[in-house]
N, C-alpha and C. Protein backbone atom coordinates (compact mmCIF):
# COMPACT_ATOMS: atom_id res chain seq x y z
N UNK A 1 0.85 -1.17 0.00
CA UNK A 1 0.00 0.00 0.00
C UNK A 1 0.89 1.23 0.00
N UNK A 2 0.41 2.29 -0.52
CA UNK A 2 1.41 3.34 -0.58
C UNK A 2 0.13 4.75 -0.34
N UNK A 3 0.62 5.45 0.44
CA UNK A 3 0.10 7.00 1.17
C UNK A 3 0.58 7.57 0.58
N UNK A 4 -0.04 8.56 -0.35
CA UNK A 4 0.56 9.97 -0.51
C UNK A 4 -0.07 10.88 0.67
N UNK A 5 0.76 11.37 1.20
CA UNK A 5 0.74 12.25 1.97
C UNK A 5 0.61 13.91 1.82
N UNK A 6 -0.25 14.99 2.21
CA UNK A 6 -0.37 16.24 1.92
C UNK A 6 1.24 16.69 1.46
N UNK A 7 2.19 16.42 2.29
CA UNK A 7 3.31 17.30 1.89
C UNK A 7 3.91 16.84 0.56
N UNK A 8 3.45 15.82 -0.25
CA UNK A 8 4.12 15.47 -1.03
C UNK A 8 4.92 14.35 -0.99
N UNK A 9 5.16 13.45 0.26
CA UNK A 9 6.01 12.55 0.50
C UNK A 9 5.13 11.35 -0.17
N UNK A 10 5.47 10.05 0.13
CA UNK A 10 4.33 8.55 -0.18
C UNK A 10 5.39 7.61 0.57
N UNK A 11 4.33 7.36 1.55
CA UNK A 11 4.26 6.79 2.91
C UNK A 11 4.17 5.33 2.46
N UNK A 12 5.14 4.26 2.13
CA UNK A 12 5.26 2.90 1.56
C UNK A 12 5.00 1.47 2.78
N UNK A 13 4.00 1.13 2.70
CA UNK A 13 3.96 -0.11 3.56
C UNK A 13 3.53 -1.54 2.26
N UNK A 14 4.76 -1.84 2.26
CA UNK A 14 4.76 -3.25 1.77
C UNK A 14 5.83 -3.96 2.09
N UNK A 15 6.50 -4.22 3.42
CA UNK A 15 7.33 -4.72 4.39
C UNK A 15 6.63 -4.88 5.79
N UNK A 16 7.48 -5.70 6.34
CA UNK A 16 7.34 -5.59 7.79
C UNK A 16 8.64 -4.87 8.47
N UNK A 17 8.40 -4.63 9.70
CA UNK A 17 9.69 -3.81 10.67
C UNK A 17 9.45 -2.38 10.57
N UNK A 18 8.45 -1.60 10.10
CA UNK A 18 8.41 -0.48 9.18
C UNK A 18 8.77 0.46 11.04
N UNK A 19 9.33 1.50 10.98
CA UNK A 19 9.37 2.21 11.86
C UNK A 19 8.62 3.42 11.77
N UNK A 20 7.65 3.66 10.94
CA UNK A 20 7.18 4.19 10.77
C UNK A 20 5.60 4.23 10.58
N UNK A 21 5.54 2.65 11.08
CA UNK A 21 4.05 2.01 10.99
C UNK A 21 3.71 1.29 12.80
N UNK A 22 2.26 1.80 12.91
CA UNK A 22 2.57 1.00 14.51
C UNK A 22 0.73 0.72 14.32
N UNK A 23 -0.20 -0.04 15.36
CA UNK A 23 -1.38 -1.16 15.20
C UNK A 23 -1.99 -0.62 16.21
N UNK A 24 -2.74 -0.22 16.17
CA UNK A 24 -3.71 0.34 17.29
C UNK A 24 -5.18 -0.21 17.71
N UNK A 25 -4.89 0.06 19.30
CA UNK A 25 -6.08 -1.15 19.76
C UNK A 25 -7.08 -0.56 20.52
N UNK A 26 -8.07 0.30 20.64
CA UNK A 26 -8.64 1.15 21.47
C UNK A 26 -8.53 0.61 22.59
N UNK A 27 -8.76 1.65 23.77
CA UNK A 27 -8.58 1.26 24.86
C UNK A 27 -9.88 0.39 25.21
N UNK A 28 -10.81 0.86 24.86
CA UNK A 28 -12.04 0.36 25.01
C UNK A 28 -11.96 -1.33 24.34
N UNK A 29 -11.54 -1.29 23.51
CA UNK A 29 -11.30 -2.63 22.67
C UNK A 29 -10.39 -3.71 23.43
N UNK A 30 -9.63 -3.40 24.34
CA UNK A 30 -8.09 -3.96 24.82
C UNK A 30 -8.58 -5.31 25.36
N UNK A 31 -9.53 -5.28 26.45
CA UNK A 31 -9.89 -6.80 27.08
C UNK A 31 -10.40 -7.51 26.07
N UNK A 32 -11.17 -6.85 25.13
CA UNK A 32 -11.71 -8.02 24.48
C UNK A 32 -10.68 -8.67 23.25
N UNK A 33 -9.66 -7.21 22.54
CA UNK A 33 -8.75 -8.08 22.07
C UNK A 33 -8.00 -9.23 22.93
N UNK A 34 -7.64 -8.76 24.27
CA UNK A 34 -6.57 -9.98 24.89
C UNK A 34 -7.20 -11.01 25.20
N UNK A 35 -8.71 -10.75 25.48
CA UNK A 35 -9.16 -12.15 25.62
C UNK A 35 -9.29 -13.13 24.42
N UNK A 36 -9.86 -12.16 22.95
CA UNK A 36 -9.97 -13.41 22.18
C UNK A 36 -8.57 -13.71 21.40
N UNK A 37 -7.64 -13.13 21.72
CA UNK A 37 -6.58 -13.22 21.25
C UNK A 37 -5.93 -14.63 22.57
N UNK A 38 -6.02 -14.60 23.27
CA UNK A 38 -5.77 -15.93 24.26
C UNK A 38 -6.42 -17.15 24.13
N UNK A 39 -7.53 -16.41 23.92
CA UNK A 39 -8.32 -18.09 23.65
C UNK A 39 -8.01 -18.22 21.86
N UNK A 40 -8.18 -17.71 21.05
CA UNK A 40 -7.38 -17.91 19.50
C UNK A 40 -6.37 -18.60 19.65
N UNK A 41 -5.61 -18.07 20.21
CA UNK A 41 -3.71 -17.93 20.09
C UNK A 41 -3.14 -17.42 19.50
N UNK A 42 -3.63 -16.35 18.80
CA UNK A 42 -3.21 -15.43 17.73
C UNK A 42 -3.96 -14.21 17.89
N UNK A 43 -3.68 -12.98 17.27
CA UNK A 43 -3.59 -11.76 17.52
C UNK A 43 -4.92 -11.75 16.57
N UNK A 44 -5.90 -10.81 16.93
CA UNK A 44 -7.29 -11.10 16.53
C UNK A 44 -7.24 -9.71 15.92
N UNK A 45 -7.32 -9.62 14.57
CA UNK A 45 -6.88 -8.39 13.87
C UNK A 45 -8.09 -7.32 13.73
N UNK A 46 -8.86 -8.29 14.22
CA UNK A 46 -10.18 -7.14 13.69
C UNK A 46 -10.43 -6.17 14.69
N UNK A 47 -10.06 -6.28 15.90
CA UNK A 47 -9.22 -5.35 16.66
C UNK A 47 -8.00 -3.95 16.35
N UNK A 48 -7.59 -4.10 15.45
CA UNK A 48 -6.34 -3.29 15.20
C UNK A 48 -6.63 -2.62 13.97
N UNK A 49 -6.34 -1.26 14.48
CA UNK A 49 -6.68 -0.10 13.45
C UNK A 49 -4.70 -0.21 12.87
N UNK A 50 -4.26 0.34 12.13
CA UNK A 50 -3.02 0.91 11.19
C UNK A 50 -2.61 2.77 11.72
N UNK A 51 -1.67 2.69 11.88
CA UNK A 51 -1.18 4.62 12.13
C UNK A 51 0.19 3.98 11.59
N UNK A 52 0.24 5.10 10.73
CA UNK A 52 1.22 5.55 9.47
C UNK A 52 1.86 7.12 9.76
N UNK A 53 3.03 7.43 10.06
CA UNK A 53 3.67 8.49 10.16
C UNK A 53 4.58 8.75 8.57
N UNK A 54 4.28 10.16 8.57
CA UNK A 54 5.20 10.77 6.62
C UNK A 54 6.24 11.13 7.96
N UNK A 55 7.50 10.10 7.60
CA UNK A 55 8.79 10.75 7.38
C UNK A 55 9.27 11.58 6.86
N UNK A 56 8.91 12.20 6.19
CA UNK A 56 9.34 13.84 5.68
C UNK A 56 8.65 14.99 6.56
N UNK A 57 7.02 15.00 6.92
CA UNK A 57 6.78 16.36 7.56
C UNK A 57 5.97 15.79 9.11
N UNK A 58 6.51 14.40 9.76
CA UNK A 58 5.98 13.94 10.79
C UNK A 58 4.56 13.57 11.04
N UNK A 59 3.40 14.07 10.10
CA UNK A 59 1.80 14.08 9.85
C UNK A 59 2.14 12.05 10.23
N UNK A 60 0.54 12.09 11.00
CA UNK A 60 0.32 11.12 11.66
C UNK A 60 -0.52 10.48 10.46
N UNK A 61 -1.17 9.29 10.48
CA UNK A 61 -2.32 9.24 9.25
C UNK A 61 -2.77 7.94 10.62
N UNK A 62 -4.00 7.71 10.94
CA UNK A 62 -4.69 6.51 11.40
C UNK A 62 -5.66 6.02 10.67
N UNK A 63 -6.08 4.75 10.86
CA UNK A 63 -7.22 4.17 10.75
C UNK A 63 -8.08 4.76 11.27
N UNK A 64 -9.47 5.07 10.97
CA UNK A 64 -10.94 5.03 11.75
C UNK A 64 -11.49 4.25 11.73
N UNK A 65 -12.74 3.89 12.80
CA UNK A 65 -13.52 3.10 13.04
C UNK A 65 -13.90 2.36 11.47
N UNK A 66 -13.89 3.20 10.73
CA UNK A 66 -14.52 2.94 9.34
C UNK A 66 -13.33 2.06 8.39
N UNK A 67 -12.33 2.59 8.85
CA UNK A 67 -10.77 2.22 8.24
C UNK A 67 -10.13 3.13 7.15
N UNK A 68 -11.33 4.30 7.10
CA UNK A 68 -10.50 5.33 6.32
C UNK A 68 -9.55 6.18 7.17
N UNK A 69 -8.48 6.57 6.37
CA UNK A 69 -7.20 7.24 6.90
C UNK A 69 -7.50 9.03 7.66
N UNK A 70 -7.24 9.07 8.77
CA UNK A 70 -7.60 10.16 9.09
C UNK A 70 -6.41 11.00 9.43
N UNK A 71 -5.59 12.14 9.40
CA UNK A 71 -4.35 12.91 9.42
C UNK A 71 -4.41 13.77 10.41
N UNK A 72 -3.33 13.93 11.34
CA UNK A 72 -3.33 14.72 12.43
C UNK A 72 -1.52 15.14 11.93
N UNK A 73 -1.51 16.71 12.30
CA UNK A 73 -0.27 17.31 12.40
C UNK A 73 0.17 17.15 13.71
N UNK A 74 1.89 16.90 13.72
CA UNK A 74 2.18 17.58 14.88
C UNK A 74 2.59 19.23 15.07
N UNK A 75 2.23 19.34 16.69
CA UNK A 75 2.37 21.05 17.19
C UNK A 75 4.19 21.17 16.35
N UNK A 76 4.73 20.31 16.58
CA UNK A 76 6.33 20.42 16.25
C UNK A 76 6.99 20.28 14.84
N UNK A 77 7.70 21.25 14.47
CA UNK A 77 8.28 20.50 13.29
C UNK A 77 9.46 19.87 13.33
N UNK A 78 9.40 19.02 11.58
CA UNK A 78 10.30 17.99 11.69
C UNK A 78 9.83 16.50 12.26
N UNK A 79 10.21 15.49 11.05
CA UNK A 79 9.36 14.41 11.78
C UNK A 79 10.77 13.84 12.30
N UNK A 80 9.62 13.74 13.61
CA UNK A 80 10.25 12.56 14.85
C UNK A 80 9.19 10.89 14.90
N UNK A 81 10.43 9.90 14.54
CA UNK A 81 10.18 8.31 14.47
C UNK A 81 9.10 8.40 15.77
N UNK A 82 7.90 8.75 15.79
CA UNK A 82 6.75 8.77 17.10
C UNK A 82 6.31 7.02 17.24
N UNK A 83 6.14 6.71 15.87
CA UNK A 83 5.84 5.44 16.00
C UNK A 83 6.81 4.20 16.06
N UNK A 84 7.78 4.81 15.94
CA UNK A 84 9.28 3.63 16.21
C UNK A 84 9.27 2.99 17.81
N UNK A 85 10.02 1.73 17.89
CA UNK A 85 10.23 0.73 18.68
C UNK A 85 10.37 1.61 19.98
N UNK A 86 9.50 1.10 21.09
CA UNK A 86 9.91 1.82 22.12
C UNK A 86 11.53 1.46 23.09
N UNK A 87 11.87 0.59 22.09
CA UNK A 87 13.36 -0.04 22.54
C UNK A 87 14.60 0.80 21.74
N UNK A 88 13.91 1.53 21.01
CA UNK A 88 15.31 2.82 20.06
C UNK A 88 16.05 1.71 19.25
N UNK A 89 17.24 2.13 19.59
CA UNK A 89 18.82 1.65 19.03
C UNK A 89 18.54 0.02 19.26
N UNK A 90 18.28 -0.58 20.83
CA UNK A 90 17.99 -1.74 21.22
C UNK A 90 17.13 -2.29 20.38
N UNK A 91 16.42 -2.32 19.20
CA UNK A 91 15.09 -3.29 18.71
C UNK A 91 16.04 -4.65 18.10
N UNK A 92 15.40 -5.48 18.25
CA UNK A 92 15.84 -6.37 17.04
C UNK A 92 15.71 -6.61 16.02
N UNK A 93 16.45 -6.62 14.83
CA UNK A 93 15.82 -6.62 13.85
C UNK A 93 16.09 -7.76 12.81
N UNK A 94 15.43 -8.04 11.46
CA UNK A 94 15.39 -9.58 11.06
C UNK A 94 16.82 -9.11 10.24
N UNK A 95 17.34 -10.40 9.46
CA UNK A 95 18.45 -9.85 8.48
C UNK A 95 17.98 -10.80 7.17
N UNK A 96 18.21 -10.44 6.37
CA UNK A 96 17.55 -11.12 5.15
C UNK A 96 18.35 -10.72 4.42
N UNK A 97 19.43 -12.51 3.86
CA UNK A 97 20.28 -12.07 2.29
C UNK A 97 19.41 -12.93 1.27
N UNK A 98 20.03 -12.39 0.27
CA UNK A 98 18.80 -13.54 -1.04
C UNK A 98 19.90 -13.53 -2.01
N UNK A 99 20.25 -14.62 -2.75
CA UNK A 99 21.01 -14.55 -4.56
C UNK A 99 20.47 -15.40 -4.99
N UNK A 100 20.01 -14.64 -6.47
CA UNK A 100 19.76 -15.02 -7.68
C UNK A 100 20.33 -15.65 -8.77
N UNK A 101 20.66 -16.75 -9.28
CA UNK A 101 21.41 -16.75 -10.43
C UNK A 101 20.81 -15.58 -11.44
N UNK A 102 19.62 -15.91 -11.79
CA UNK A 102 18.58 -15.12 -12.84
C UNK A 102 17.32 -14.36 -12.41
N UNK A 103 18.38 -13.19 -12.24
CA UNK A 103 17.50 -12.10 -11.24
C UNK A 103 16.28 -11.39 -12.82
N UNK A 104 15.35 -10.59 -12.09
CA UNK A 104 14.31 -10.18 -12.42
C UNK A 104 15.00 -8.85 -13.38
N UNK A 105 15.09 -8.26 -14.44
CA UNK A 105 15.62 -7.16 -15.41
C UNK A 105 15.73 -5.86 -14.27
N UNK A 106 17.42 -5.58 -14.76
CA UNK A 106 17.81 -4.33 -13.46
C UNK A 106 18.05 -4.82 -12.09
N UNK A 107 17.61 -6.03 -11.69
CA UNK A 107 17.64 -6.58 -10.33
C UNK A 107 18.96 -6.74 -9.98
N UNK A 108 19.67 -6.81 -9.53
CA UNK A 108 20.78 -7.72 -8.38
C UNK A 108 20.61 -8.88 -8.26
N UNK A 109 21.58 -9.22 -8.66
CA UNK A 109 22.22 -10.41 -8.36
C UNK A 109 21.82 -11.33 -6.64
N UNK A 110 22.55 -10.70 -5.54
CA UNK A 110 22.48 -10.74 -4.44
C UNK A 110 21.98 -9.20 -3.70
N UNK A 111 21.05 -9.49 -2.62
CA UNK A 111 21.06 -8.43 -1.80
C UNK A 111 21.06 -8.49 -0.26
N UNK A 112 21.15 -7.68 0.41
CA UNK A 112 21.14 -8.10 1.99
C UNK A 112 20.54 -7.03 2.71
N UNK A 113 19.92 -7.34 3.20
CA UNK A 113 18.91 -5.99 3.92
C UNK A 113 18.81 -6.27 5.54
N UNK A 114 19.03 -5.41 6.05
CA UNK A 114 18.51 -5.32 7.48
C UNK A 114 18.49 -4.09 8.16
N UNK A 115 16.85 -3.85 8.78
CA UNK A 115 16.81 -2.42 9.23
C UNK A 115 17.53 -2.18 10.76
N UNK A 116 17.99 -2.91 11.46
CA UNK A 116 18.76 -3.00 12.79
C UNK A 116 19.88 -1.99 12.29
N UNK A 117 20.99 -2.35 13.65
CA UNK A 117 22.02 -1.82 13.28
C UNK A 117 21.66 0.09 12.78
N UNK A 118 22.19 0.38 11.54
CA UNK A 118 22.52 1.32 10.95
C UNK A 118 21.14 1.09 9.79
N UNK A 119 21.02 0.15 9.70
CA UNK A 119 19.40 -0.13 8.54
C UNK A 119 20.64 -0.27 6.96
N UNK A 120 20.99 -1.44 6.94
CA UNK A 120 21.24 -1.82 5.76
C UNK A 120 20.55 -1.98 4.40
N UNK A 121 20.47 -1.48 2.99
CA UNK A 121 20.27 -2.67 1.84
C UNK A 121 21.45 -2.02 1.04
N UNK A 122 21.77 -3.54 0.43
CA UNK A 122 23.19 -3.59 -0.01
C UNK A 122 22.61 -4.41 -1.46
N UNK A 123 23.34 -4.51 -2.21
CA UNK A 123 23.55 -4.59 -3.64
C UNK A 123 24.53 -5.43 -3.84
N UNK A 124 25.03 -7.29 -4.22
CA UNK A 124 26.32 -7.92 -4.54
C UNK A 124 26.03 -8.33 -5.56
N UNK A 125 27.78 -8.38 -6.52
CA UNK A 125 27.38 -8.96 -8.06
C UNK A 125 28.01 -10.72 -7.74
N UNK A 126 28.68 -10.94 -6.62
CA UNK A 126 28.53 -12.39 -6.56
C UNK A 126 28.38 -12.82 -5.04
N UNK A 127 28.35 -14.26 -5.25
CA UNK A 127 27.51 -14.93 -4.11
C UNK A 127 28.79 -14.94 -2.96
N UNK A 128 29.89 -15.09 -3.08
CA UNK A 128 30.97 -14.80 -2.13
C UNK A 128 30.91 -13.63 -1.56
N UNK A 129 30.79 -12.50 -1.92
CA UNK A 129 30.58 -11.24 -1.59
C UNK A 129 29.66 -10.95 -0.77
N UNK A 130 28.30 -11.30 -1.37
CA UNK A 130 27.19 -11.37 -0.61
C UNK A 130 27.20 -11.98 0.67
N UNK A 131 27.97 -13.74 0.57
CA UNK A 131 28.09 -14.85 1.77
C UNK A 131 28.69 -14.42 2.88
N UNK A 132 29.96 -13.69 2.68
CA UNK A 132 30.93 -13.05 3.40
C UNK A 132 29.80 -11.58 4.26
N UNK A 133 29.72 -10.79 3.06
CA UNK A 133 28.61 -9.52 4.25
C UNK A 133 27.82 -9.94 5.09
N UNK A 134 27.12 -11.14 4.94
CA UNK A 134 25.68 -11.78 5.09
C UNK A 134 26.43 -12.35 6.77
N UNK A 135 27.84 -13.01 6.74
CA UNK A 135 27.81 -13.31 8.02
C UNK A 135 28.29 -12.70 9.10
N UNK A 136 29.21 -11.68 8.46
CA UNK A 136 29.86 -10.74 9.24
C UNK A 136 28.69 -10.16 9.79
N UNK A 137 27.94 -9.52 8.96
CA UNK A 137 26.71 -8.68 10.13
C UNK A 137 26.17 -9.52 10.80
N UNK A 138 25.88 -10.76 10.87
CA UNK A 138 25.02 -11.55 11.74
C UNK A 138 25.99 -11.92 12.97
N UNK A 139 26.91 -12.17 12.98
CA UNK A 139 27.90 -12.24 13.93
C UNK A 139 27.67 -11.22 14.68
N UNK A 140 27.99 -10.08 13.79
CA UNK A 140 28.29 -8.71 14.79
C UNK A 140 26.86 -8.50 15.44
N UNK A 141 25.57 -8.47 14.72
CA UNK A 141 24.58 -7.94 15.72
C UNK A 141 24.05 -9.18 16.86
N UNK A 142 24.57 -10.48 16.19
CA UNK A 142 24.07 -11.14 17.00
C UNK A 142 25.10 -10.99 18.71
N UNK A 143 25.85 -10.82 18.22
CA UNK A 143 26.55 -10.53 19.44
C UNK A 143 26.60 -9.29 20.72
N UNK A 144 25.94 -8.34 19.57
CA UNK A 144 25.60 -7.20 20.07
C UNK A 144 23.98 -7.50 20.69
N UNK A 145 23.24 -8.61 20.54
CA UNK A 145 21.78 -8.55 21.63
C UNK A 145 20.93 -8.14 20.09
N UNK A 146 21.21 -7.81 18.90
CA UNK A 146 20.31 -6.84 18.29
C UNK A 146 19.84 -7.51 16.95
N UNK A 147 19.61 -8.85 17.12
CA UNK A 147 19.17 -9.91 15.81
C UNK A 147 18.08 -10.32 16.36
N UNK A 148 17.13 -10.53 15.57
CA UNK A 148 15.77 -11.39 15.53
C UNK A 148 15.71 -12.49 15.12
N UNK A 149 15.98 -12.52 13.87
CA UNK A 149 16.20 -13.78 12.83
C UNK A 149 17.15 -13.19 11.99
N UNK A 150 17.78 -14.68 11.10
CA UNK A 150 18.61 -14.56 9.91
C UNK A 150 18.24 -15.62 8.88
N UNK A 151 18.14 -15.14 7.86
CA UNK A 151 17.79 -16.21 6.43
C UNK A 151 18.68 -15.77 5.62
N UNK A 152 19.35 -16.41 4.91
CA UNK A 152 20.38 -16.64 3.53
C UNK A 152 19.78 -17.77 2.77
N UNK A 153 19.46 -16.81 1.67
CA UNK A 153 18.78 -17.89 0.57
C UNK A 153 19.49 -17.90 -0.42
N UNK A 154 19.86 -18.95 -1.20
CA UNK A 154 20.78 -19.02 -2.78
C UNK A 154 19.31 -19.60 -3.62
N UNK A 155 19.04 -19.10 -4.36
CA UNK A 155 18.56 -19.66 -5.35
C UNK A 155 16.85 -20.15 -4.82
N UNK A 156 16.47 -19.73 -3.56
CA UNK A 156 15.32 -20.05 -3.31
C UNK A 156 15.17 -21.42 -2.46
N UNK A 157 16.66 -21.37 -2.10
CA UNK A 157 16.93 -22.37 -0.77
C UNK A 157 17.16 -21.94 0.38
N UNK A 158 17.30 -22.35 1.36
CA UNK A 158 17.62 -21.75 2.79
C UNK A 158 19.40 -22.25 2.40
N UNK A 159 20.03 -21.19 2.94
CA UNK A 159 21.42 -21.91 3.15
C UNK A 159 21.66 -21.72 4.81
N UNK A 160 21.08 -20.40 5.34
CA UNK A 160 21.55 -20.79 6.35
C UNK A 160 19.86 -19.60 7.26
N UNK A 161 19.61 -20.21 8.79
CA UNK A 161 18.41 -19.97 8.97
C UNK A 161 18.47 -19.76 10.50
N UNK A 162 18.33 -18.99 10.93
CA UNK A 162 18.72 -18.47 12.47
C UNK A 162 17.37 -17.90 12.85
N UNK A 163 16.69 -17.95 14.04
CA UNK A 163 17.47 -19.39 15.06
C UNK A 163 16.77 -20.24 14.07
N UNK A 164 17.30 -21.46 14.50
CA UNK A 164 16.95 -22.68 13.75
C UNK A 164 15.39 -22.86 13.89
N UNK A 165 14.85 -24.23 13.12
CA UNK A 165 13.28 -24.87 12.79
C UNK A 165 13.07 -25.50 14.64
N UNK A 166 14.58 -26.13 15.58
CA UNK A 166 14.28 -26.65 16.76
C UNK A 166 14.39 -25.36 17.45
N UNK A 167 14.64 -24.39 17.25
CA UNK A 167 14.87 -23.57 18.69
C UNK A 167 13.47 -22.95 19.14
């Protein structure tokens, strides 16, 4: 889905991790989400409205009752991450490498993305290159507390898959 936003920006949600996207549960709504979300076992969505912040002029955008987008300014300028991790620097975040032999026209070869850290996406023209970035950062954040998951895919295989299928 993509927001254009009054100032001109377009507000992109077609990922997860977005720091700029957060799920809202009325207060009024809260017991009955946690209850049927306990007895489900899963997060009962029809509960949860969407709020979307423009990184360029901070404008809030929510869901309404209805699910149309409603826009609130802030008193302040300059957007501030309002809807980012209440853990900052600390979040964890996933790491995802992928190579292609026969990437999609203009595509890359290999890429490696992860919004942790510094918020990586990287661009490799071979799979050594890629293999090598792909573990060095996982080392480093995993060591640093600041990994979620890790997937390295060649070709639409797992090569390597953190934490594992037993953990």
């Amino acid at each position: 889905m993509k927001i254009g936003c009054i100032c001109g920006a377009v507000i992109v949600d077609q990922t997860d991790y977005l720091a700029y996207k957060a799920h809202l549960v009325a207060d009024q709504d809260w017991e009955d989400f946690a209850e049927s979300s306990q007895s489900l076992g899963e997060f009962d969505q029809s509960f949860v409205r969407h709020c979307y912040q423009c990184t360029s002029c901070g404008r809030l955008y929510v869901d309404d009752h209805e699910r149309r987008l409603v826009s609130f300014v802030p008193e302040t300028t300059g957007a501030q991450l309002t809807l980012r991790s209440i853990k900052g620097a600390q979040w964890k975040a996933p790491l995802i490498g992928t190579w292609t032999i026969e990437p999609i026209a203009d595509q890359p070869k290999g890429s490696l993305f992860c919004q942790g850290a510094d918020g990586i996406a990287e661009q490799y023209g071979t799979w050594e290159a890629l293999e090598q970035a792909y573990f060095a950062l996982f080392y480093r954040l995993k060591g640093l507390g600041l990994l979620r998951s890790a997937l390295l895919r060649k070709d639409g295989t797992a090569i390597h898959l953190w934490p594992g299928e037993n953990h």
